[in-house]
N, C-alpha and C. Protein backbone atom coordinates (compact mmCIF):
# COMPACT_ATOMS: atom_id res chain seq x y z
N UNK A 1 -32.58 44.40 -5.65
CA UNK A 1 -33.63 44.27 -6.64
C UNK A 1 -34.97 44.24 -5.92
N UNK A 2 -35.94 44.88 -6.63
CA UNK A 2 -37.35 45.28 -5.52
C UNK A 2 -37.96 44.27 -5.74
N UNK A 3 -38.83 43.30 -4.67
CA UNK A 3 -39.06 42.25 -5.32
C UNK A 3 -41.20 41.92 -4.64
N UNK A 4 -41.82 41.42 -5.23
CA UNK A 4 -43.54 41.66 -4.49
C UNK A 4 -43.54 40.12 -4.64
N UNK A 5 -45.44 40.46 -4.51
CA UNK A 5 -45.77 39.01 -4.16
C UNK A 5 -46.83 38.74 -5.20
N UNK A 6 -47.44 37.76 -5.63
CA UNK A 6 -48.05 37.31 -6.33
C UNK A 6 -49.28 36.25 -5.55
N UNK A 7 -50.70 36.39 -5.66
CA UNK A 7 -51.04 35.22 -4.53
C UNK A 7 -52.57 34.91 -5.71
N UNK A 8 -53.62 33.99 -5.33
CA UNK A 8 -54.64 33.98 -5.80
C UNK A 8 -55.22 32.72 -5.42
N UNK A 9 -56.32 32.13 -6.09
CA UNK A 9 -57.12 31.07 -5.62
C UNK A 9 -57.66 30.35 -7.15
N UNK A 10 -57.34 28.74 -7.02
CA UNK A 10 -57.62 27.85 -7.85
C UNK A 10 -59.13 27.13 -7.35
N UNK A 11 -60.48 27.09 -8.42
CA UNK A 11 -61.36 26.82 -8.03
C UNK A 11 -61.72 25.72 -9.28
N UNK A 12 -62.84 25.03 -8.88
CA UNK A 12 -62.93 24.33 -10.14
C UNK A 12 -64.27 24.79 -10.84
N UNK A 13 -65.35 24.28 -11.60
CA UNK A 13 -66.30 25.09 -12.29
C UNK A 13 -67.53 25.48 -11.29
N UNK A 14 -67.08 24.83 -10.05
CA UNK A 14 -68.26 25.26 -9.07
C UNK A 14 -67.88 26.15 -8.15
N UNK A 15 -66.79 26.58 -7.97
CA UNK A 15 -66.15 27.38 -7.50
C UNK A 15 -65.28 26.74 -6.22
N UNK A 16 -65.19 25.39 -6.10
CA UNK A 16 -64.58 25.00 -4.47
C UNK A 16 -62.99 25.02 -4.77
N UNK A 17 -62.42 25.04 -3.72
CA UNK A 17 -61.11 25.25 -4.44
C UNK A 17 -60.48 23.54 -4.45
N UNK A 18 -59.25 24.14 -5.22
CA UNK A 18 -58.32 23.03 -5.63
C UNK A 18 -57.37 23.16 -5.04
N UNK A 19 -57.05 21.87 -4.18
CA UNK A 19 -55.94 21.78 -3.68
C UNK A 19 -54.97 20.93 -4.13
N UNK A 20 -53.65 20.84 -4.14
CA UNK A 20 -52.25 20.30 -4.53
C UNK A 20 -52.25 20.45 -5.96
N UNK A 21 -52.31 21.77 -6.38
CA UNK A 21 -52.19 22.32 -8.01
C UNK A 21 -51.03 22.69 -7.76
N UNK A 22 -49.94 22.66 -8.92
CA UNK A 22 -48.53 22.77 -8.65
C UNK A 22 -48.67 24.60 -9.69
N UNK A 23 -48.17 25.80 -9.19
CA UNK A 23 -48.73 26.80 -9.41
C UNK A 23 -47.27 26.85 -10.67
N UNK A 24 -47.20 27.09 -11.76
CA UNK A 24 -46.02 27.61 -12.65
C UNK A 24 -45.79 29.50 -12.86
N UNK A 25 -45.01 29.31 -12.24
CA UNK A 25 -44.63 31.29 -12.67
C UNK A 25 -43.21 31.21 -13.17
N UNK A 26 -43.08 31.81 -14.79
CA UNK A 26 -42.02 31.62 -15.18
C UNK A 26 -41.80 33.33 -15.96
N UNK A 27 -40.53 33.46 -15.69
CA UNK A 27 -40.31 34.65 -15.78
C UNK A 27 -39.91 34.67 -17.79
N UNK A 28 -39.36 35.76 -18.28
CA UNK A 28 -38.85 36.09 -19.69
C UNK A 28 -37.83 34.87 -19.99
N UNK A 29 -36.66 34.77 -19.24
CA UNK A 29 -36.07 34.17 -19.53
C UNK A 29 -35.94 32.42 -19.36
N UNK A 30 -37.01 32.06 -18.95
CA UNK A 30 -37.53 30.77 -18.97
C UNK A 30 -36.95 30.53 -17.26
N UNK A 31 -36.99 31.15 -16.39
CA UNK A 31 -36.88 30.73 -14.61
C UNK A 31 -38.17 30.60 -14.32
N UNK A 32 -37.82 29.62 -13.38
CA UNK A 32 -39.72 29.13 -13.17
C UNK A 32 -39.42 28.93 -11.19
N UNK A 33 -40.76 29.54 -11.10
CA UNK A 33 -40.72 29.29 -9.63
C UNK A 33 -41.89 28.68 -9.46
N UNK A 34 -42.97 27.67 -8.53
CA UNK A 34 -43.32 27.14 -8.41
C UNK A 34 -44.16 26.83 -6.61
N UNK A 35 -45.46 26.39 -6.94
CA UNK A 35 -46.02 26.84 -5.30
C UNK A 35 -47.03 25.64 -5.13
N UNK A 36 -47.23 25.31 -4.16
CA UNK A 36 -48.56 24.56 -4.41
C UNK A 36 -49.65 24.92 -3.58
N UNK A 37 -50.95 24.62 -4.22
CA UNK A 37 -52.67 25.48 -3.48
C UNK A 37 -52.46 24.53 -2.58
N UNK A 38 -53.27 25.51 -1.56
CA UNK A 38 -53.41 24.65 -0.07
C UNK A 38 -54.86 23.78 -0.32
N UNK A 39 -55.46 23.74 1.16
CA UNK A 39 -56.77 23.31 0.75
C UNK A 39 -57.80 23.85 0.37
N UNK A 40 -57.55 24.96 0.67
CA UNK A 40 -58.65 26.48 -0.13
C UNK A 40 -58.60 26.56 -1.40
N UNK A 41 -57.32 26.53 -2.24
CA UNK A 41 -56.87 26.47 -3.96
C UNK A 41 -55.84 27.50 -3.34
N UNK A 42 -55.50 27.97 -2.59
CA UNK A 42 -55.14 29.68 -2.14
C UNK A 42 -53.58 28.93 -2.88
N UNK A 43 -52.56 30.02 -3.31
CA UNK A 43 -51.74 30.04 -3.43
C UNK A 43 -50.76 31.72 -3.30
N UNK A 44 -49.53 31.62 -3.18
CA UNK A 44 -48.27 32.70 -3.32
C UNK A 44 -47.24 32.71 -3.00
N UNK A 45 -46.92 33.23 -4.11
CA UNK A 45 -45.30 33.36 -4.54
C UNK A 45 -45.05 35.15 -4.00
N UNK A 46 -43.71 34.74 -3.41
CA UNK A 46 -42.86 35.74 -2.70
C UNK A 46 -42.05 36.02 -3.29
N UNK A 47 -40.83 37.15 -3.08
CA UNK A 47 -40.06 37.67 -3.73
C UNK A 47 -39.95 37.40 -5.41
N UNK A 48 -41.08 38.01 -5.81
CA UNK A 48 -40.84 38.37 -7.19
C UNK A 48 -40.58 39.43 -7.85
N UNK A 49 -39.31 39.29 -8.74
CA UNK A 49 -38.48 40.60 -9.06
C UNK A 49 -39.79 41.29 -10.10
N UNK A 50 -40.19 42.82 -9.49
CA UNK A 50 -40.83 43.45 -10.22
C UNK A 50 -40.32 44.02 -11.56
N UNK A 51 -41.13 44.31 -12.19
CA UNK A 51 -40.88 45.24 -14.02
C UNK A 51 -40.17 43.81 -14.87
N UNK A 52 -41.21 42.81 -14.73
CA UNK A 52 -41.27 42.21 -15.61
C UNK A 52 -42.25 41.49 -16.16
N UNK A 53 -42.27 40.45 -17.19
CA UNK A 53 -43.69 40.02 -17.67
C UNK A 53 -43.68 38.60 -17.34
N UNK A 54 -44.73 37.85 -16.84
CA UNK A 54 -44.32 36.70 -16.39
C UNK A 54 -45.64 35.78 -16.83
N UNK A 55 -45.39 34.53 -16.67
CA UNK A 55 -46.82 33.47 -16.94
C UNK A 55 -46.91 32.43 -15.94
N UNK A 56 -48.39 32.60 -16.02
CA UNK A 56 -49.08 31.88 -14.80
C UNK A 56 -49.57 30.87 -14.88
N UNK A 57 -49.47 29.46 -14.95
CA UNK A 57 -50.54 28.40 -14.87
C UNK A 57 -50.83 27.62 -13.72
N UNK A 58 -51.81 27.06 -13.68
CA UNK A 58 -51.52 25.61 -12.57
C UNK A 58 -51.51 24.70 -13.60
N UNK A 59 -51.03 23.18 -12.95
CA UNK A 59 -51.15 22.24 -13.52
C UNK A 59 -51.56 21.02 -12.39
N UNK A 60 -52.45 20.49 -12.88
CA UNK A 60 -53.24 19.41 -11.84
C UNK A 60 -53.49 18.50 -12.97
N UNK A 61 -53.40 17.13 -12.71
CA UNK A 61 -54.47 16.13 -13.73
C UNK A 61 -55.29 16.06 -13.41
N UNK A 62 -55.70 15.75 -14.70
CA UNK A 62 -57.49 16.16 -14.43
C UNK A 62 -58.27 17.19 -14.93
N UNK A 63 -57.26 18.15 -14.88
CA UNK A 63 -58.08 19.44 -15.19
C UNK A 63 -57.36 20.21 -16.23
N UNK A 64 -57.72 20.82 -17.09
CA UNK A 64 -56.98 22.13 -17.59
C UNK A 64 -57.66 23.41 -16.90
N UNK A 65 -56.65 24.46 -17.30
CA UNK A 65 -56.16 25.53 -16.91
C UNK A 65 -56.35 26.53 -18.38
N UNK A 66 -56.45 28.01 -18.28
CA UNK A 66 -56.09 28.95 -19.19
C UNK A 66 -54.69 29.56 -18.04
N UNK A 67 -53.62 29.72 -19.14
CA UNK A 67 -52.42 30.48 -18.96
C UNK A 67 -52.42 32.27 -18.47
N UNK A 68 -51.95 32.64 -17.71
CA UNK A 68 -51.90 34.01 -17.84
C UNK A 68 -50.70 34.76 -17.84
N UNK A 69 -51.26 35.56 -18.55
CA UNK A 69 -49.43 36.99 -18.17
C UNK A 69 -50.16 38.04 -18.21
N UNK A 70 -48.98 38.54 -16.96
CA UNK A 70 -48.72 38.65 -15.51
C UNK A 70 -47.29 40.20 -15.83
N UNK A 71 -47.92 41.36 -15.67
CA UNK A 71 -46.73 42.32 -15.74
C UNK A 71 -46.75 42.30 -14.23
N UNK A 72 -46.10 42.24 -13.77
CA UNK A 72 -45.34 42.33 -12.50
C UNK A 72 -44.89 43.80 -12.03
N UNK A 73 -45.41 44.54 -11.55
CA UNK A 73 -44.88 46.27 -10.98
C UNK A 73 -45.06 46.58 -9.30
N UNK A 74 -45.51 45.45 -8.90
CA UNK A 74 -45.68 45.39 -6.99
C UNK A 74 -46.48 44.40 -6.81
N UNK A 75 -47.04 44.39 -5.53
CA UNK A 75 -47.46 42.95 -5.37
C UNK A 75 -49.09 42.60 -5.84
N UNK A 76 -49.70 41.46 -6.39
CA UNK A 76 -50.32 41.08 -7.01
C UNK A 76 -51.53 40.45 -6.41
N UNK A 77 -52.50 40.57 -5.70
CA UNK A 77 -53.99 39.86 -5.58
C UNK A 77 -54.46 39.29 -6.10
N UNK A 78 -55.62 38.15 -5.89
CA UNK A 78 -56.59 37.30 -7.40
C UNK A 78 -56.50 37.25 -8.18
N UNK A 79 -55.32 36.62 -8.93
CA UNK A 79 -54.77 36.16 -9.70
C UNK A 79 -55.10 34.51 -9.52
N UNK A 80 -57.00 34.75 -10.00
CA UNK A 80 -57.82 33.53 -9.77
C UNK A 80 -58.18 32.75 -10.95
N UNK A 81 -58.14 31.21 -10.93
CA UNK A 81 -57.93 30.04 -11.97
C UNK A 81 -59.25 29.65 -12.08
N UNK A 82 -60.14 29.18 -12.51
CA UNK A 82 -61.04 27.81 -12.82
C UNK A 82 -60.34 26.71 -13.86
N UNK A 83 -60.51 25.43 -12.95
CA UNK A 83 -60.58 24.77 -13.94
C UNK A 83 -61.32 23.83 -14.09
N UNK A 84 -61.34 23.14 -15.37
CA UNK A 84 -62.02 22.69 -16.23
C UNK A 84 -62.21 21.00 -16.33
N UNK A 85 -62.77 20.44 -15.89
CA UNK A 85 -62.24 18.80 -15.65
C UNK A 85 -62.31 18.02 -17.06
N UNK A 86 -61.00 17.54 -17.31
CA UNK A 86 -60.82 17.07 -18.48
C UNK A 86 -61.85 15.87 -18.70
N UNK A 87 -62.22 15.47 -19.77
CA UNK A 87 -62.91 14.24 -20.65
C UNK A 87 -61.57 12.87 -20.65
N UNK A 88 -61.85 11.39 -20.09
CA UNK A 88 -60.93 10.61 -20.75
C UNK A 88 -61.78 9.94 -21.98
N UNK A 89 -60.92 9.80 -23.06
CA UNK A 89 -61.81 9.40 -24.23
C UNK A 89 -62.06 8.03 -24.41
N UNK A 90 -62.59 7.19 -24.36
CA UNK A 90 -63.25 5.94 -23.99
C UNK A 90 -63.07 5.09 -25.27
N UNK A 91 -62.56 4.03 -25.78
CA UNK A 91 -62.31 3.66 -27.56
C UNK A 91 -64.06 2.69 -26.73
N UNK A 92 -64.52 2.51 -28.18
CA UNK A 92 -65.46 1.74 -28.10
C UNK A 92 -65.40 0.69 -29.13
N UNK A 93 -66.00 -0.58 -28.63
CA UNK A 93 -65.77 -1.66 -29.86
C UNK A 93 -66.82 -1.79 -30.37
C-alpha cells in the first residue's frame, strides 16, 4: 500500500509556534494516528496510506483549533494551524 507524509506547523495568533499539541489525523474509518509539535509547533506523520480523505486537528488546552480535511494523494507540506487562546469564564457575584 503506497503510503506519504503529512507535516506542518502549529502557531498561535502571533505566529510563535506551539509546542506539545497532540496532532489528531483520523482516517474514514475512524483510525487515528497521532504526533506531537516540537518546539517550533513543527509536526509529521509518516506512512500515510494515500487516496484517502482524512481530518486534521491539534488539541492543546487552552486553545482551540479549526479542523481540516485532508485528501491524501502523496506527501503533504503546511498543513499550518493558528490557534486561538480560549476565554475562562469568570461567575461574578
Amino acid at each position: 500500500m503506497a503510503s506519504a507524509s503529512v507535516s506542518g506547523r502549529v502557531t498561535n495568533t502571533k505566529g510563535v509556534g506551539i509546542s506539545g499539541a497532540t496532532m489528531v489525523l483520523k482516517d474514514p474509518d475512524g483510525n487515528t494516528m497521532t504526533s506531537l509539535t516540537d518546539v517550533t509547533g513543527s509536526y509529521r506523520f509518516d506512512n500515510v496510506v494515500i487516496d484517502k480523505t482524512y481530518s486534521l486537528v491539534p488539541q492543546l488546552k487552552g486553545y482551540s483549533f479549526t479542523q481540516q480535511a485532508l485528501v491524501v494523494n502523496g506527501s503533504i507540506e503546511s498543513v499550518n494551524f493558528v490557534g486561538t487562546p480560549t476565554t475562562r469564564s469568570r461567575s461574578r457575584s
